[in-house]
Protein backbone atom coordinates (compact mmCIF):
# COMPACT_ATOMS: atom_id res chain seq x y z
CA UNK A 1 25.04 10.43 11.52
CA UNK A 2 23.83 9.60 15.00
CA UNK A 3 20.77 7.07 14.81
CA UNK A 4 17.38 8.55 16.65
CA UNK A 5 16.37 6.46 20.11
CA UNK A 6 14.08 3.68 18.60
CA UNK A 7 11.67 4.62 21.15
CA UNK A 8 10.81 7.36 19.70
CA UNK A 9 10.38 5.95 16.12
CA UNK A 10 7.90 3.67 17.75
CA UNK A 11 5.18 7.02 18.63
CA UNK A 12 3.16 7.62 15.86
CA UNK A 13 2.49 11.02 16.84
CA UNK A 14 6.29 11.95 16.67
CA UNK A 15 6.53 10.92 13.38
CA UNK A 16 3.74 12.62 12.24
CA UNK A 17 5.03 15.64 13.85
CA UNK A 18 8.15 15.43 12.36
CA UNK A 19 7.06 15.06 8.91
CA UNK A 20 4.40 17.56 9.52
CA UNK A 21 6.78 20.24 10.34
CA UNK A 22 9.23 19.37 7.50
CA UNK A 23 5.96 19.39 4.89
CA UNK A 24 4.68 22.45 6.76
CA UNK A 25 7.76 23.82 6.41
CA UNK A 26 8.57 22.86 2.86
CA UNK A 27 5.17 24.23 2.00
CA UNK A 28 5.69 27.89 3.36
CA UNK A 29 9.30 28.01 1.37
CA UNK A 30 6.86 27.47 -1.94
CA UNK A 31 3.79 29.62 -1.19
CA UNK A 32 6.35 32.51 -0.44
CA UNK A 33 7.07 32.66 -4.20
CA UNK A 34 3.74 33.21 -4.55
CA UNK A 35 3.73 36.16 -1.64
CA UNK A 36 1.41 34.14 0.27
CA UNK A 37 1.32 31.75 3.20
CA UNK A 38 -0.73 28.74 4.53
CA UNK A 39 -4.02 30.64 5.40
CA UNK A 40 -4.42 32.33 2.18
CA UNK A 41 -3.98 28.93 0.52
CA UNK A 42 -6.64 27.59 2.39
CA UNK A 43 -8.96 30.95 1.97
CA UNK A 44 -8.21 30.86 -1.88
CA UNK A 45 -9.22 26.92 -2.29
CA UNK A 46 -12.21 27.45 0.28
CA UNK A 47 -13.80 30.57 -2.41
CA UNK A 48 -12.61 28.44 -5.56
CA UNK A 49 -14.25 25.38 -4.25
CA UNK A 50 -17.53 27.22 -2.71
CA UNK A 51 -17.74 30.10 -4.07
CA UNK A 52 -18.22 34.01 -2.79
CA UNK A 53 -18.51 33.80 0.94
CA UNK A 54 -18.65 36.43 3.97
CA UNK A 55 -15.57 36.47 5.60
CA UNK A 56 -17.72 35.10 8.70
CA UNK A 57 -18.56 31.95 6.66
CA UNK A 58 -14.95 31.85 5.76
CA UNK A 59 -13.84 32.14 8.97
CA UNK A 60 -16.24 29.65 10.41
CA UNK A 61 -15.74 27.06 7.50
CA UNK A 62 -11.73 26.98 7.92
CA UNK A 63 -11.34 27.56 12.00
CA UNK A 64 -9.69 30.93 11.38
CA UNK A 65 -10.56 33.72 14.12
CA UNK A 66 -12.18 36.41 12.89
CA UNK A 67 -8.86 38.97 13.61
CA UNK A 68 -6.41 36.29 11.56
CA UNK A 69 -8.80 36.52 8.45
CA UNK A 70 -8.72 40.23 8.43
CA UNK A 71 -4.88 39.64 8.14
CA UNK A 72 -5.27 37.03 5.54
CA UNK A 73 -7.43 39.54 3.59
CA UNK A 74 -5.08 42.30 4.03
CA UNK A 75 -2.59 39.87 2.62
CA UNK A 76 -5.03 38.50 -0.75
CA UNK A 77 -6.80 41.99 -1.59
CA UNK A 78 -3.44 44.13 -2.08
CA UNK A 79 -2.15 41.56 -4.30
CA UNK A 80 -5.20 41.37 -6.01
CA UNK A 81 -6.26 37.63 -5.25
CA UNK A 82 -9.62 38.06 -3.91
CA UNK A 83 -12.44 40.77 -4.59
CA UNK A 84 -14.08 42.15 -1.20
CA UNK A 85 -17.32 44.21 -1.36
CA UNK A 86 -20.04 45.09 1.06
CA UNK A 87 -22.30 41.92 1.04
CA UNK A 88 -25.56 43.61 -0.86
CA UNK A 89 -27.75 41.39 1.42
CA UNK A 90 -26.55 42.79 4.91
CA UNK A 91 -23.94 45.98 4.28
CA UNK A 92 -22.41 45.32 7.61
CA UNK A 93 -20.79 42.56 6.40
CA UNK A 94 -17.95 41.98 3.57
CA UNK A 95 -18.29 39.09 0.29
CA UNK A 96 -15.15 37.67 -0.79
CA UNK A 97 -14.91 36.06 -3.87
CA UNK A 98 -11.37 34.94 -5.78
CA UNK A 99 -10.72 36.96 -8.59
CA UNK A 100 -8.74 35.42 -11.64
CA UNK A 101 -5.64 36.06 -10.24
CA UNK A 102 -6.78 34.44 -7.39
CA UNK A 103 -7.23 31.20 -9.02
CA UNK A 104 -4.12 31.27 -11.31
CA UNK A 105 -1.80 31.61 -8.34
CA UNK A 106 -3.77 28.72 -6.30
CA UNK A 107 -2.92 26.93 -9.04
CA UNK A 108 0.21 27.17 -8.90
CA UNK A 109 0.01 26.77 -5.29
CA UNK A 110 -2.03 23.46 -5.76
CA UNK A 111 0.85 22.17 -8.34
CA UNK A 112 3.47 23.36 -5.81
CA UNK A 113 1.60 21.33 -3.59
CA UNK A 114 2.13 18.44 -5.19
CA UNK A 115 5.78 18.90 -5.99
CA UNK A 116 6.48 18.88 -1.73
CA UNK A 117 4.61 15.74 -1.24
CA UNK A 118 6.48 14.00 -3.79
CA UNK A 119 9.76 15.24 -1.65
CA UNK A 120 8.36 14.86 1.76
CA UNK A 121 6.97 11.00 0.52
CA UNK A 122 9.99 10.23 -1.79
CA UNK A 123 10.64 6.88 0.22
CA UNK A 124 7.04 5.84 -1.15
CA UNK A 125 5.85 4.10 -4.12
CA UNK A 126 2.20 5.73 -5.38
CA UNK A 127 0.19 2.76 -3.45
CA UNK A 128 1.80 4.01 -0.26
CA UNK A 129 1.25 7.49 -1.17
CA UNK A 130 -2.00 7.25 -2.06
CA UNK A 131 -3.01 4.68 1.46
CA UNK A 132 -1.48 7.14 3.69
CA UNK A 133 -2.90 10.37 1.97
CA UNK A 134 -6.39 8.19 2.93
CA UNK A 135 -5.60 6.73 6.11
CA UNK A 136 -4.65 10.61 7.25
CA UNK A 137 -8.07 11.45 5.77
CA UNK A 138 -9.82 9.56 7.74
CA UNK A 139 -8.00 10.34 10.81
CA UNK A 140 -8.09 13.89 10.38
CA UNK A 141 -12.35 13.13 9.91
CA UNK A 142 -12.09 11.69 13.13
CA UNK A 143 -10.41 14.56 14.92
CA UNK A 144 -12.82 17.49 12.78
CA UNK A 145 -16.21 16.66 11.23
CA UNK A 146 -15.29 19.38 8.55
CA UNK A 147 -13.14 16.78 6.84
CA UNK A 148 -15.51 14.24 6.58
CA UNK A 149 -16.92 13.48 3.20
C-alpha cells in the first residue's frame, strides 16, 4: 500500500480529521442499530444528564437549530425515547424528558461508544488513551465554553 506524503502526517488538523471521520463514521454504523443517529445521542445524554428541558434549552445547550431538533424529536418520540408535553409553565412551548426506553438504549449507545474508541485508538495503550481523550478536552474547551468544566 502506497505510503501518505509525510507532509501531510505532519498537520495536526488532518489527522484529526481523518480519525474524526473514521470515529464519526464508525459511530453512525453503531447508533443505526439502535435506529438513531448522532443528534439523538447527544439529545438523549443532554435530558439523562440534566434532566426535562424545553426543546429551546435543548437546542441552545447542544448548538442544534431549532428546525434540526424538531427532526431529532420526530426521530426519539415515535420510537418512544423521549416524552414531549406542553411545558405546564408556558403552553407555547414543549418539555422533553427521556423516558426509560430512552435511557436503556443510550446505554447501549454509551457502551457502543466505548467499543469504537477502543477500535479507532487500538494503536494506544490506556495512558495514551486516556492523555489524548484529555488533551482533546481541553482543546475542544478552548474552541466552545460549553465544554469547559
Amino acid at each position: 500500500m502506497p505510503q501518505l506524503p509525510p507532509s501531510l502526517l505532519g498537520i495536526t488538523a488532518f489527522l484529526l480529521s481523518k480519525v474524526g471521520v473514521a470515529g464519526r463514521r464508525r459511530m453512525g454504523d453503531r447508533l443505526r442499530g439502535h435506529g438513531i443517529g448522532l443528534w439523538d445521542l447527544a439529545v438523549l445524554a443532554a435530558l439523562r444528564d440534566f434532566g426535562p428541558a424545553s426543546q429551546r434549552e435543548l437546542g441552545a445547550r447542544l448548538g442544534i437549530d431549532p428546525s434540526d431538533l424538531v427532526a431529532v424529536m420526530d426521530t426519539l418520540v415515535p420510537l418512544g425515547l423521549v416524552e414531549r408535553d406542553r411545558d405546564p409553565e408556558d403552553r407555547r412551548r414543549y418539555r422533553v424528558a427521556v423516558s426509560r426506553a430512552g435511557r436503556a438504549t443510550l446505554e447501549a449507545a454509551l457502551r457502543d461508544a466505548g467499543a469504537v474508541r477502543d477500535d479507532l485508538l487500538a494503536a494506544l495503550d490506556e495512558e495514551e488513551r486516556a492523555t489524548l481523550h484529555a488533551l482533546l478536552r481541553k482543546a475542544y474547551g478552548g474552541l466552545d465554553p460549553r465544554a469547559r468544566d
